[in-house]
PDB file of N, CA and C in Angstrom:
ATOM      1  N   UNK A   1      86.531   8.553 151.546  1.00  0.00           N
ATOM      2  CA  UNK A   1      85.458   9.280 150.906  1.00  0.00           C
ATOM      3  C   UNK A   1      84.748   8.353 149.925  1.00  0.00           C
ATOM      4  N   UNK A   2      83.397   8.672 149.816  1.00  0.00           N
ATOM      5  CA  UNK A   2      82.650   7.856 148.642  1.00  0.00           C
ATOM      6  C   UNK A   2      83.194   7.645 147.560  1.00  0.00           C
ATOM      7  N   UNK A   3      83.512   6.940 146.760  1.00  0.00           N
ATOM      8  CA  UNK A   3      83.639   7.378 145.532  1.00  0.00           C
ATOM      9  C   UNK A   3      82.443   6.794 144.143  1.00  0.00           C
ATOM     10  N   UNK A   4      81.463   5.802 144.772  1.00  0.00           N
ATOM     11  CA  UNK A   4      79.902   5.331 144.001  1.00  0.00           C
ATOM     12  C   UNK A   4      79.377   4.735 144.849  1.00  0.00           C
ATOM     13  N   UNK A   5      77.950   4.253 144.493  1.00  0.00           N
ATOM     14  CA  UNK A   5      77.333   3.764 145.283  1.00  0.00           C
ATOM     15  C   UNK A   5      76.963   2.369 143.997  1.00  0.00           C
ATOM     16  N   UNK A   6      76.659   1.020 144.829  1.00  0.00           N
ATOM     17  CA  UNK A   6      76.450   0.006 144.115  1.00  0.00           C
ATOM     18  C   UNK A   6      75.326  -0.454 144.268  1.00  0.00           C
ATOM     19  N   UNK A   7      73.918  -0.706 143.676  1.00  0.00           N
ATOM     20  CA  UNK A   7      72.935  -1.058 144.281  1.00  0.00           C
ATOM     21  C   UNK A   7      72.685  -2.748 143.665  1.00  0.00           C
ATOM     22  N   UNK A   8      72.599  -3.359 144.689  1.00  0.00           N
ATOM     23  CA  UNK A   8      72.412  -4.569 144.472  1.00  0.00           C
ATOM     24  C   UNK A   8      71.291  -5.495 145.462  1.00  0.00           C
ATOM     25  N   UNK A   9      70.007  -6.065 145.003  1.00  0.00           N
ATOM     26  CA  UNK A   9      69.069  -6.429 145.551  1.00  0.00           C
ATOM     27  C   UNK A   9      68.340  -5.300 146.167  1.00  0.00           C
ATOM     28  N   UNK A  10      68.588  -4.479 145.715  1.00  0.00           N
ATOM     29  CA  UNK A  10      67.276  -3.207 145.877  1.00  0.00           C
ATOM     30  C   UNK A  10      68.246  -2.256 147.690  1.00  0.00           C
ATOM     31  N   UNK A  11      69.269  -3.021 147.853  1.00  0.00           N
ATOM     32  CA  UNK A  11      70.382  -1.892 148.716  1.00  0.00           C
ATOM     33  C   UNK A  11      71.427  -1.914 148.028  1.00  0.00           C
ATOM     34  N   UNK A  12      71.475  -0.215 148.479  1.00  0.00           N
ATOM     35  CA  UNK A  12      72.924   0.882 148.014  1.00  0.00           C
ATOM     36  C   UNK A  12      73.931   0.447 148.858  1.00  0.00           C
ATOM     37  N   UNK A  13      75.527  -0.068 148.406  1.00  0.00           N
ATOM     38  CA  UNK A  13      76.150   0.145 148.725  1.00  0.00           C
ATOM     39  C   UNK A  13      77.340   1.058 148.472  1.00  0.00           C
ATOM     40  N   UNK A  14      77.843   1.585 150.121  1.00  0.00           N
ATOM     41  CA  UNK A  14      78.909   2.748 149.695  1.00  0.00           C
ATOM     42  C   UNK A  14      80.278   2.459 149.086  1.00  0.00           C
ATOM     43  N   UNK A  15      80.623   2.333 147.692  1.00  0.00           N
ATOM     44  CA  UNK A  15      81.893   2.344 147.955  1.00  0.00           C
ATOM     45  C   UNK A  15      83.138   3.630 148.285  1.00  0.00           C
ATOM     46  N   UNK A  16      83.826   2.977 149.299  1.00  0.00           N
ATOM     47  CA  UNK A  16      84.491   4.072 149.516  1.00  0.00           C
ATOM     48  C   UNK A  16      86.415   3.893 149.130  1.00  0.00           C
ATOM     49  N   UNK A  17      86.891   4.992 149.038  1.00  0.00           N
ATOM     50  CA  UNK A  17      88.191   5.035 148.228  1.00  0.00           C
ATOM     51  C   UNK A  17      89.258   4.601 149.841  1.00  0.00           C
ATOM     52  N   UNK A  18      90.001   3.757 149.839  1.00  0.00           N
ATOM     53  CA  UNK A  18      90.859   3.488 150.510  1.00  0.00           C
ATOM     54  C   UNK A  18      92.101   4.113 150.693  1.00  0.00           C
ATOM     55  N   UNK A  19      92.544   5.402 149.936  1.00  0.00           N
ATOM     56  CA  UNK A  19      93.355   6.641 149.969  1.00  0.00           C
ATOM     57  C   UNK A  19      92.842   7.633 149.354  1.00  0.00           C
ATOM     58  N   UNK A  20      93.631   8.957 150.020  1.00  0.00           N
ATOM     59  CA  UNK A  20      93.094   9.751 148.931  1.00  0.00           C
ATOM     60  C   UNK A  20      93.375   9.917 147.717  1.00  0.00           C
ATOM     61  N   UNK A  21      93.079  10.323 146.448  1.00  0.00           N
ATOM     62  CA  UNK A  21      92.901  11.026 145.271  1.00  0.00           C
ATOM     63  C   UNK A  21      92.072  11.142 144.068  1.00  0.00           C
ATOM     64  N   UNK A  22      92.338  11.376 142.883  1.00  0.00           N
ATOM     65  CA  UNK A  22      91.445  11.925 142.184  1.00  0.00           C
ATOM     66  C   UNK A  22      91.185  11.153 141.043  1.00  0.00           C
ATOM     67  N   UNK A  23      89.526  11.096 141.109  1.00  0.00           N
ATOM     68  CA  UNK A  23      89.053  10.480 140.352  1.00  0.00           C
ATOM     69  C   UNK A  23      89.959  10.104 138.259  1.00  0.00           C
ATOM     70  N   UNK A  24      90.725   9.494 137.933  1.00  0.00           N
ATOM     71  CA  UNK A  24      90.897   9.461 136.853  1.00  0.00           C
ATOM     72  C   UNK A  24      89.911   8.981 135.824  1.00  0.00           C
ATOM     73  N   UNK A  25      89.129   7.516 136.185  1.00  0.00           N
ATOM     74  CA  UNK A  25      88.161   7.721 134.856  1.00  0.00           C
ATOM     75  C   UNK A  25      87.399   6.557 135.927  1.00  0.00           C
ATOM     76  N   UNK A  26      86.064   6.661 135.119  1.00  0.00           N
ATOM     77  CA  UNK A  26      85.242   5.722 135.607  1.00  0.00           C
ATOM     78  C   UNK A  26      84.692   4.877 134.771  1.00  0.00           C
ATOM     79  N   UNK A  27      84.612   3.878 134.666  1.00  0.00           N
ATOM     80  CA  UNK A  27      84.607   2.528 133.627  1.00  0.00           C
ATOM     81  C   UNK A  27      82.877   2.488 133.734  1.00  0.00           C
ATOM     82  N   UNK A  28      82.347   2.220 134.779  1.00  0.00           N
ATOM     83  CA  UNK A  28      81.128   1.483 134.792  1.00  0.00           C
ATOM     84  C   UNK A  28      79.971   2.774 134.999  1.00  0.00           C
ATOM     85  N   UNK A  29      78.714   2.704 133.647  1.00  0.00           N
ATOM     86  CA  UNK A  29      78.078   3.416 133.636  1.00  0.00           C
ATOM     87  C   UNK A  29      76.817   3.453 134.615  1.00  0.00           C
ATOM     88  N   UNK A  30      75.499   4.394 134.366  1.00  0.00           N
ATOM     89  CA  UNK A  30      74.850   4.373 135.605  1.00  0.00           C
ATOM     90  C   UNK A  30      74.082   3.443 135.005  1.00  0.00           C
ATOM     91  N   UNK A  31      73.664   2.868 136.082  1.00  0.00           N
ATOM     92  CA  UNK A  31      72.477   1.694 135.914  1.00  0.00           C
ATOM     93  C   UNK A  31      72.828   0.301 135.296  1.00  0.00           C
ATOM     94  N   UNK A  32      74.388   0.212 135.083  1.00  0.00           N
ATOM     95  CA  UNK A  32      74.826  -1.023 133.773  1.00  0.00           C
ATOM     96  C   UNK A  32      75.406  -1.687 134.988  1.00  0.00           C
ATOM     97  N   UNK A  33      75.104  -2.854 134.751  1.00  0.00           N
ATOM     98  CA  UNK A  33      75.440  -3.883 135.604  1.00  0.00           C
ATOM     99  C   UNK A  33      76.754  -4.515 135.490  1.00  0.00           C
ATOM    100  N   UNK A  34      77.544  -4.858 136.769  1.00  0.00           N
ATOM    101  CA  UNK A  34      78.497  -4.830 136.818  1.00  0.00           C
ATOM    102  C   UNK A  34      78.868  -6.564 137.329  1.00  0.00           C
ATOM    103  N   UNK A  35      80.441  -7.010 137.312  1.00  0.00           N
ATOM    104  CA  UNK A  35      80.207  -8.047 137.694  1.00  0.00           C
ATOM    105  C   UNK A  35      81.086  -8.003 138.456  1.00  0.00           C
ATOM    106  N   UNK A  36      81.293  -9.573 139.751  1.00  0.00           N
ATOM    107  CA  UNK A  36      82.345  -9.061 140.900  1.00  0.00           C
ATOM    108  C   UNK A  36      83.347  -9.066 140.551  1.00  0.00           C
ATOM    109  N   UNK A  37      84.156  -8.136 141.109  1.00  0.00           N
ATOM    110  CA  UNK A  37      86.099  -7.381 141.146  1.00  0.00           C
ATOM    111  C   UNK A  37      86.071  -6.848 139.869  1.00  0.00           C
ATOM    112  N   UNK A  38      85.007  -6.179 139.405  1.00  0.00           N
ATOM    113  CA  UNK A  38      85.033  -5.326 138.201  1.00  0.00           C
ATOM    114  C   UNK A  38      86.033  -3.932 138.829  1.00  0.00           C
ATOM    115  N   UNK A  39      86.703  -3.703 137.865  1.00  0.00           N
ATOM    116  CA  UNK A  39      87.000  -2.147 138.501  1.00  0.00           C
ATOM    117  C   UNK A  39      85.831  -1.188 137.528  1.00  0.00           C
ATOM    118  N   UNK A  40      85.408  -0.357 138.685  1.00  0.00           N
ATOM    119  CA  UNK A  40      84.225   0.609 138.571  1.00  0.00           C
ATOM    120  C   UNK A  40      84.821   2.079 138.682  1.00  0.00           C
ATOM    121  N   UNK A  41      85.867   2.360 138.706  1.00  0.00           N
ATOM    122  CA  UNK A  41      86.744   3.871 139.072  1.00  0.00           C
ATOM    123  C   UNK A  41      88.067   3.574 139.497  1.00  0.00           C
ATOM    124  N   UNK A  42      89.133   4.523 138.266  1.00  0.00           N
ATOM    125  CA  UNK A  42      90.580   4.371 138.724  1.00  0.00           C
ATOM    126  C   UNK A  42      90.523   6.236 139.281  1.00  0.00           C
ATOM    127  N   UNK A  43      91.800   5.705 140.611  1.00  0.00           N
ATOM    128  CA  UNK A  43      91.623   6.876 141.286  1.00  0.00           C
ATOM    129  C   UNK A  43      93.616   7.516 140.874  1.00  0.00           C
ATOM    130  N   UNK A  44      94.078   8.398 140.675  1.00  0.00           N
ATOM    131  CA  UNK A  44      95.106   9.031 140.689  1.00  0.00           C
ATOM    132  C   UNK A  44      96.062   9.993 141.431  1.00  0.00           C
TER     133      UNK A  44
END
């Protein structure tokens, strides 16, 4: 399942959760730029 979308060079990418569960917190806000192997959402 989705769990954000990353837009980079003007395309969205899907990220999607590699098991299931539930969202615990999400680190990275909307529009704030992120850098690579940031974690962007811990899942529980």
């Amino acid at each position: 399942e989705a769990v954000c979308i990353v837009e980079a060079m003007k395309m969205q990418n899907i990220i999607r959760a590699e098991a299931d569960g539930v969202v615990k917190t999400v680190t990275a806000a909307p529009g704030a730029s992120v850098a690579a192997d940031e974690i962007l959402v811990e899942l529980g």
